[in-house]
N, C-alpha and C. Protein backbone atom coordinates (compact mmCIF):
# COMPACT_ATOMS: atom_id res chain seq x y z
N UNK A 1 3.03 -26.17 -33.04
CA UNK A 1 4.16 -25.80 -32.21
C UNK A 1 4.74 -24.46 -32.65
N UNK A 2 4.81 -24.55 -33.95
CA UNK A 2 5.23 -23.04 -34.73
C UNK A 2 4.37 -21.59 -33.96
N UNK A 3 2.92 -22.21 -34.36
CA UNK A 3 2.12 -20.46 -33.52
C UNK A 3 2.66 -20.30 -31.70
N UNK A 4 2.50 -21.68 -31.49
CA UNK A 4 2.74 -21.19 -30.05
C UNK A 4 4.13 -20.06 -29.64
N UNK A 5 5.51 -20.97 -30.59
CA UNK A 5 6.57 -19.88 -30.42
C UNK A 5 6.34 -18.97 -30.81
N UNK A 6 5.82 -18.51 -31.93
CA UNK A 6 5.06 -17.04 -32.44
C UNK A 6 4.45 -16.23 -31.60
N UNK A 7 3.52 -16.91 -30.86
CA UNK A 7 3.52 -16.42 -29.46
C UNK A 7 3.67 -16.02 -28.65
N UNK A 8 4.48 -17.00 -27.84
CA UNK A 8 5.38 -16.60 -27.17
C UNK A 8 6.27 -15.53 -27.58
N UNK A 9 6.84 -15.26 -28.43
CA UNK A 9 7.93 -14.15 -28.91
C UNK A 9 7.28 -13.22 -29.04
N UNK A 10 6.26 -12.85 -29.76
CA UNK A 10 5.48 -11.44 -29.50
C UNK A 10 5.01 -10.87 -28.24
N UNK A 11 4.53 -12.30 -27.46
CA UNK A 11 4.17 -11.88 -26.02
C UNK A 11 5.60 -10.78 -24.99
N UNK A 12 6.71 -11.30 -25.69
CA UNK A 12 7.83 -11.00 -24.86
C UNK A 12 8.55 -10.02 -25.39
N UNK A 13 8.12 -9.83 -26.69
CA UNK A 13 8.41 -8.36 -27.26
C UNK A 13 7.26 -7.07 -27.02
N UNK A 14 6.42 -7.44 -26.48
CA UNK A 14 5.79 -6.52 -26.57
C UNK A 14 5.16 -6.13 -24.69
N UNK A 15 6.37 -6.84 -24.49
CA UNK A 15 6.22 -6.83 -22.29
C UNK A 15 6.40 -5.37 -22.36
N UNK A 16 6.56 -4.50 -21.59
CA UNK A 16 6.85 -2.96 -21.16
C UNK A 16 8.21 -3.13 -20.25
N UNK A 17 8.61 -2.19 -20.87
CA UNK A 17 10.22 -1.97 -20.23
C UNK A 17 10.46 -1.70 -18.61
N UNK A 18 11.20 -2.05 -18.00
CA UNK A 18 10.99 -1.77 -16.75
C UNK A 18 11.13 -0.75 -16.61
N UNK A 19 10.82 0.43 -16.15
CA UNK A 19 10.64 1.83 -15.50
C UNK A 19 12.00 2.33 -14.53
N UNK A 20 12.09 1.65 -13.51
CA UNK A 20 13.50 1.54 -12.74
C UNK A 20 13.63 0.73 -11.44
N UNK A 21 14.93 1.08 -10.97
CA UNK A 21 15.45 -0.02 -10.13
C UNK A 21 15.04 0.15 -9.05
N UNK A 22 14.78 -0.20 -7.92
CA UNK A 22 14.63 0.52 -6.67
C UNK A 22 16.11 -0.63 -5.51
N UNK A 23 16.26 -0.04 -4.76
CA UNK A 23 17.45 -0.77 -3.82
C UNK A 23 17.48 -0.08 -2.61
N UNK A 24 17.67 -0.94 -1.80
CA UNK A 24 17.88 -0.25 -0.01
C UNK A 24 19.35 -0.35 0.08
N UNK A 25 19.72 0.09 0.71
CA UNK A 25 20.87 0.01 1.49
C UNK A 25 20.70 0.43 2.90
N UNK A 26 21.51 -0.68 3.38
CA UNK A 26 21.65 -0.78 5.29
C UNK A 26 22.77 -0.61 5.53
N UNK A 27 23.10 0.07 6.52
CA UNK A 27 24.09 0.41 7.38
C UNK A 27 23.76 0.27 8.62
N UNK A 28 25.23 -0.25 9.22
CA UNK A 28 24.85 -0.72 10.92
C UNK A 28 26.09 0.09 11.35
N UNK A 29 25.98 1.09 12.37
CA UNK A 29 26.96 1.80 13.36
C UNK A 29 26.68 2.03 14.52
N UNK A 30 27.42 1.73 15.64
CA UNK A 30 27.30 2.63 17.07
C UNK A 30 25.88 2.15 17.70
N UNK A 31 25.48 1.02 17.17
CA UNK A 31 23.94 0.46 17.67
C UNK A 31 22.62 0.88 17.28
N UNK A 32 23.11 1.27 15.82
CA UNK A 32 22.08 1.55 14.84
C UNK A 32 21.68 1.02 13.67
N UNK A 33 20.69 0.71 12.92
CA UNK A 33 20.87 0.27 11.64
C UNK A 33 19.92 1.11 10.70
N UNK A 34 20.46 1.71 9.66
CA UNK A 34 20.13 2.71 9.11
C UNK A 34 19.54 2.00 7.84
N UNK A 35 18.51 2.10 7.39
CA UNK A 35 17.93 1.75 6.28
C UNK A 35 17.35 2.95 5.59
N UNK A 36 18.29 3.18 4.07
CA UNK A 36 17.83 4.16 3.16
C UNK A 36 17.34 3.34 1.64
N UNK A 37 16.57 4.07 1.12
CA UNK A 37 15.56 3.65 0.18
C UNK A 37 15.99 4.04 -1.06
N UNK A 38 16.37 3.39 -2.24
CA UNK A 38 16.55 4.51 -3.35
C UNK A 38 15.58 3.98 -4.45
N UNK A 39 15.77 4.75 -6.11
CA UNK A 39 14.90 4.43 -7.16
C UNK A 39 16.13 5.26 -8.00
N UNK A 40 16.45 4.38 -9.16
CA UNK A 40 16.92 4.71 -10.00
C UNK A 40 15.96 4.64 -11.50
N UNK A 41 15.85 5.69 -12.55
CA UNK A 41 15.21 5.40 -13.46
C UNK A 41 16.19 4.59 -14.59
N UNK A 42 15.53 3.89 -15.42
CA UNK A 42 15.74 3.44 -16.47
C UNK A 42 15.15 4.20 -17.56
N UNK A 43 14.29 5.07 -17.99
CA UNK A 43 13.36 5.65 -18.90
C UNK A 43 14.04 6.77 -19.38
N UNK A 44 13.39 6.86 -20.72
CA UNK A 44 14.22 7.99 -21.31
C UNK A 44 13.51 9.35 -20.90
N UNK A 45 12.45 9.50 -20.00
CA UNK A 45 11.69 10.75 -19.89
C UNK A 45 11.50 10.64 -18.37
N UNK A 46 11.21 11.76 -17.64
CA UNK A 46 11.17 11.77 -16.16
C UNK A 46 9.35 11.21 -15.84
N UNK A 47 9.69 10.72 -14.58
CA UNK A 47 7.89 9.97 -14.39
C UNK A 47 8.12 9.96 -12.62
N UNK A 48 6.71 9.43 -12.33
CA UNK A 48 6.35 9.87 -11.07
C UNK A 48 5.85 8.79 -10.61
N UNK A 49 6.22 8.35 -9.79
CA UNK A 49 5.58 6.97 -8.73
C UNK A 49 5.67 7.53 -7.38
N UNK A 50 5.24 6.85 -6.94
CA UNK A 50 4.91 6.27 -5.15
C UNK A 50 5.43 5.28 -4.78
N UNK A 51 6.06 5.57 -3.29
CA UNK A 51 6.87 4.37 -2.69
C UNK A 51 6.20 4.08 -1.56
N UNK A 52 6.48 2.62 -0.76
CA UNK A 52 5.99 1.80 0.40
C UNK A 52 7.49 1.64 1.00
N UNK A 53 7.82 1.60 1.66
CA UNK A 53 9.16 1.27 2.98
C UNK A 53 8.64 1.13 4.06
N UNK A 54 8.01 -0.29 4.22
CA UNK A 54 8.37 -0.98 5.52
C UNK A 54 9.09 -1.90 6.27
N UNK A 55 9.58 -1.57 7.58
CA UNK A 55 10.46 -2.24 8.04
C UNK A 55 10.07 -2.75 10.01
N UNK A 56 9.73 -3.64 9.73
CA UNK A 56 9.64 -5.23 10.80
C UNK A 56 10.39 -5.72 11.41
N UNK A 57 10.25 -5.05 13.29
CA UNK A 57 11.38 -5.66 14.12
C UNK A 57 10.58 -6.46 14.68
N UNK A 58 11.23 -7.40 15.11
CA UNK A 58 10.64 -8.72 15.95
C UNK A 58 12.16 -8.57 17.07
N UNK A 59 11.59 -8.77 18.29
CA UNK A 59 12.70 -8.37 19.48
C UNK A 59 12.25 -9.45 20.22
N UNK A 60 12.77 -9.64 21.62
CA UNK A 60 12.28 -10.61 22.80
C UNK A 60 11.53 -9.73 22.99
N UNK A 61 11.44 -8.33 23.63
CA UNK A 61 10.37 -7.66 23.71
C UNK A 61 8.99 -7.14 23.22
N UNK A 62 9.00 -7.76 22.18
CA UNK A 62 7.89 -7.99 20.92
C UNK A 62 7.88 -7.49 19.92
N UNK A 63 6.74 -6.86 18.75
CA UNK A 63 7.12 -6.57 17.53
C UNK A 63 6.68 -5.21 17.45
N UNK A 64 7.36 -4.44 15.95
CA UNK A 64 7.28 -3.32 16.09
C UNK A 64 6.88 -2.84 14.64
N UNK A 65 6.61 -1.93 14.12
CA UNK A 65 6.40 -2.10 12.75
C UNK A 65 6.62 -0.31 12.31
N UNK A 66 7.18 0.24 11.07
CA UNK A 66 7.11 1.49 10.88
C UNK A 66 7.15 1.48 9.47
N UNK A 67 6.45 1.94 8.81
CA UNK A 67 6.14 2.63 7.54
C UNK A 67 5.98 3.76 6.94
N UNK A 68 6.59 4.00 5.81
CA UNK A 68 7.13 5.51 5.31
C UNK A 68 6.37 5.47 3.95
N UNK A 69 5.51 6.19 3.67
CA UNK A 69 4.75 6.26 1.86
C UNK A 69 5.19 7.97 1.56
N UNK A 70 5.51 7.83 0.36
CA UNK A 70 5.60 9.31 -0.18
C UNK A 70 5.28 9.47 -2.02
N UNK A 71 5.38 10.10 -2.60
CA UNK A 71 5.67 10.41 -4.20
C UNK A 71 6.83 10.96 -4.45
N UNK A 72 7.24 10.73 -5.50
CA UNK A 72 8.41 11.48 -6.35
C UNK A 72 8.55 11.50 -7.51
N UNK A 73 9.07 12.23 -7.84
CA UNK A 73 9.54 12.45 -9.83
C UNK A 73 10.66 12.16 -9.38
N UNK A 74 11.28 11.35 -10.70
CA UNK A 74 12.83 10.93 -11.26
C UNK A 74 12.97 11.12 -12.36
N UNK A 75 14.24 12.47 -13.23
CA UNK A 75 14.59 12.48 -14.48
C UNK A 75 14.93 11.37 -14.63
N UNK A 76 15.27 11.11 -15.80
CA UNK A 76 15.70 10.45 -17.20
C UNK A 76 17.09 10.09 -16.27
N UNK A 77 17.41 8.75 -16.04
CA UNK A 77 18.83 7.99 -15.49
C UNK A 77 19.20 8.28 -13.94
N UNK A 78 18.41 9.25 -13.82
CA UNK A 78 18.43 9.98 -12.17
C UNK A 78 17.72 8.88 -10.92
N UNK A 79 19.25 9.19 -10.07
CA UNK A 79 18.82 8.09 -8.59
C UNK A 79 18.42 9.18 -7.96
N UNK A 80 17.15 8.39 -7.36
CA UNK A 80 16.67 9.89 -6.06
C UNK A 80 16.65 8.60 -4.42
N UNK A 81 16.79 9.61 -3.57
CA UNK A 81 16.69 8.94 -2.12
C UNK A 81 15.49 9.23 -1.98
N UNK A 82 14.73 8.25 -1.15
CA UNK A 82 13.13 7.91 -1.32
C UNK A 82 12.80 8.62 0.53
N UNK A 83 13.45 7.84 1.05
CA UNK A 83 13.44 7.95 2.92
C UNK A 83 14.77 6.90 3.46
N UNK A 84 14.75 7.43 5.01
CA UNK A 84 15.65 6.90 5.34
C UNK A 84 14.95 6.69 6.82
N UNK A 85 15.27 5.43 7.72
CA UNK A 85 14.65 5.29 9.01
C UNK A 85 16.12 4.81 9.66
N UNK A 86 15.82 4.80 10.71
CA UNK A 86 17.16 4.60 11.78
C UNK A 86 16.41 3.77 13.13
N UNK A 87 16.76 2.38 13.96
CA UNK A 87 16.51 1.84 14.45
C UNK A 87 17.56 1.39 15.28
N UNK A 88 17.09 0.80 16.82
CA UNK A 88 18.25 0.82 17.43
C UNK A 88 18.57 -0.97 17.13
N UNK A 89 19.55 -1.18 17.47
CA UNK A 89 19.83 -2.71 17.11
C UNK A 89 20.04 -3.79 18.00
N UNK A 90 19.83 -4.81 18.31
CA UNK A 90 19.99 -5.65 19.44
C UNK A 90 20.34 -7.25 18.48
N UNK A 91 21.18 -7.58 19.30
CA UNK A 91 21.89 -9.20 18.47
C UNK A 91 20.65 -10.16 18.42
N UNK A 92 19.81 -10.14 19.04
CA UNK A 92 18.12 -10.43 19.12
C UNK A 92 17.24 -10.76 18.42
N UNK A 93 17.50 -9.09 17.64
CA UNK A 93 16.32 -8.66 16.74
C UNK A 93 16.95 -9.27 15.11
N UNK A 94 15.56 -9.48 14.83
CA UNK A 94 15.42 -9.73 13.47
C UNK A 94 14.50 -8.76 12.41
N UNK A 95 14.94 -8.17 11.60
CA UNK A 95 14.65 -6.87 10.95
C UNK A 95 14.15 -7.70 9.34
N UNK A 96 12.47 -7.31 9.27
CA UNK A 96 12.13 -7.62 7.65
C UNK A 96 12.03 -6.32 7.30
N UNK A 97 12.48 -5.73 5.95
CA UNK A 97 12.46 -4.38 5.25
C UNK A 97 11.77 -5.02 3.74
N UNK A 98 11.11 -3.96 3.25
CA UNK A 98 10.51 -4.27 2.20
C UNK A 98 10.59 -3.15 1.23
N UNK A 99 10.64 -2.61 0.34
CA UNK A 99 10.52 -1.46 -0.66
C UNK A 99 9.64 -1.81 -1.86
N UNK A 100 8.74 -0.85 -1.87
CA UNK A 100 8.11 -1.32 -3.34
C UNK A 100 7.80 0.19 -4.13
N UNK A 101 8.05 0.25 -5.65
CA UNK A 101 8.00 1.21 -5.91
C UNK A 101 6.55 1.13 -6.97
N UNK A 102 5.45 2.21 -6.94
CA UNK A 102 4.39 1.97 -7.49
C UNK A 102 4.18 3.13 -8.61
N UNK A 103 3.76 2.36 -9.49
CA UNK A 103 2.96 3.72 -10.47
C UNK A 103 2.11 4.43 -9.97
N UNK A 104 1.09 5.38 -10.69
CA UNK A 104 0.61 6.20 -9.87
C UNK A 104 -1.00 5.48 -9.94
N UNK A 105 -1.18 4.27 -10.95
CA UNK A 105 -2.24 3.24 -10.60
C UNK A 105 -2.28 2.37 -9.45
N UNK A 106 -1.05 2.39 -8.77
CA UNK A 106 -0.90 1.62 -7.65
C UNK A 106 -0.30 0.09 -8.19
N UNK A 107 0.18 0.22 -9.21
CA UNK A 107 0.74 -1.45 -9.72
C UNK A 107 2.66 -1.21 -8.77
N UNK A 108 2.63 -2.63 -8.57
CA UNK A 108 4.37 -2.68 -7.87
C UNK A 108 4.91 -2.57 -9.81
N UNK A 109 5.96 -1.51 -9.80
CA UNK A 109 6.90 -1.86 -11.12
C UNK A 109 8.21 -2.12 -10.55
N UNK A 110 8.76 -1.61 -9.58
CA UNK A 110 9.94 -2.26 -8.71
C UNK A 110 9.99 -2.57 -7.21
N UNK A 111 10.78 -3.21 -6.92
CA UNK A 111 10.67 -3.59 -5.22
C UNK A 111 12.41 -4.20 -4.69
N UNK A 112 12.53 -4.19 -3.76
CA UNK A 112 13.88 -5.19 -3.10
C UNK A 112 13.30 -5.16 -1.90
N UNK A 113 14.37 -6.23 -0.99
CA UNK A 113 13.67 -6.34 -0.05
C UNK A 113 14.80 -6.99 0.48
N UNK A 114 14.67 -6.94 2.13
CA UNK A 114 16.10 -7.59 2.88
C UNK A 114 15.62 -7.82 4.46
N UNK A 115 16.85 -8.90 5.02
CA UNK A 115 16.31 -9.37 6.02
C UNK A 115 17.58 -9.65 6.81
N UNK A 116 17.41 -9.03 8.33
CA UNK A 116 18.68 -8.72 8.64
C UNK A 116 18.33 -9.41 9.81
N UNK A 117 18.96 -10.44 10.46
CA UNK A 117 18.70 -11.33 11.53
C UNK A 117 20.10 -11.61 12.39
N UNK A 118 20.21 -12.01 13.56
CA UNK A 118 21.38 -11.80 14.86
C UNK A 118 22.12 -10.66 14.25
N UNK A 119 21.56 -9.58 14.54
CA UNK A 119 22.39 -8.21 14.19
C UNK A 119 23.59 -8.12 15.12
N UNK A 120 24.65 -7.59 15.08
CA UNK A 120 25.21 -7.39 16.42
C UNK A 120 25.80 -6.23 15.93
């Protein structure tokens, strides 16, 4: 029982620090809903990933889909804005958004994600 916690505790000391945060924020005005993308670092040195932002309307009129990929550098504690999309809104629609932020191996190290349903 002893090695296993030994184990375990090294396994979890020796995980990799998370890199940084990523977060959307939505805004709804005037029959819009604005979805912007961010990434905040955690790291003490600036680094470079790739982002995914997609966002999934489902309407009575059917479905719709739009996706935004780009790269960026982020100093050391620095929030950067990734993209921003703008959609029109209907009490209807149901909106899946997704964010994932990738190394430059293509691994997810951060993501959020939100789901915005009877918008009005």
């Amino acid at each position: 029982m002893n090695s296993l916690l030994l184990l375990l505790a090294a396994w979890q000391s020796a995980a990799a620090p998370v890199p940084c945060r990523a977060h959307l924020e939505l805004r709804q005005q005037d029959g819009f809903l604005t979805v912007t993308s961010h990434c905040r670092s955690l790291l003490p040195a600036a680094a470079r990933y790739r982002y995914e932002l997609s966002l999934q309307r489902a309407s009575t009129g059917g479905h719709s889909q739009n996706t935004q990929r780009g790269e960026f550098e982020v100093a050391p504690a620095q929030e950067v804005t990734l993209s921003e999309a703008r959609v029109n809104v209907s009490a209807q629609d149901t909106y899946r958004i997704q964010l994932r932020v990738l190394d430059l191996a293509g691994h997810t190290v951060a993501q959020d994600s939100a789901v915005q349903g009877s918008v009005r």
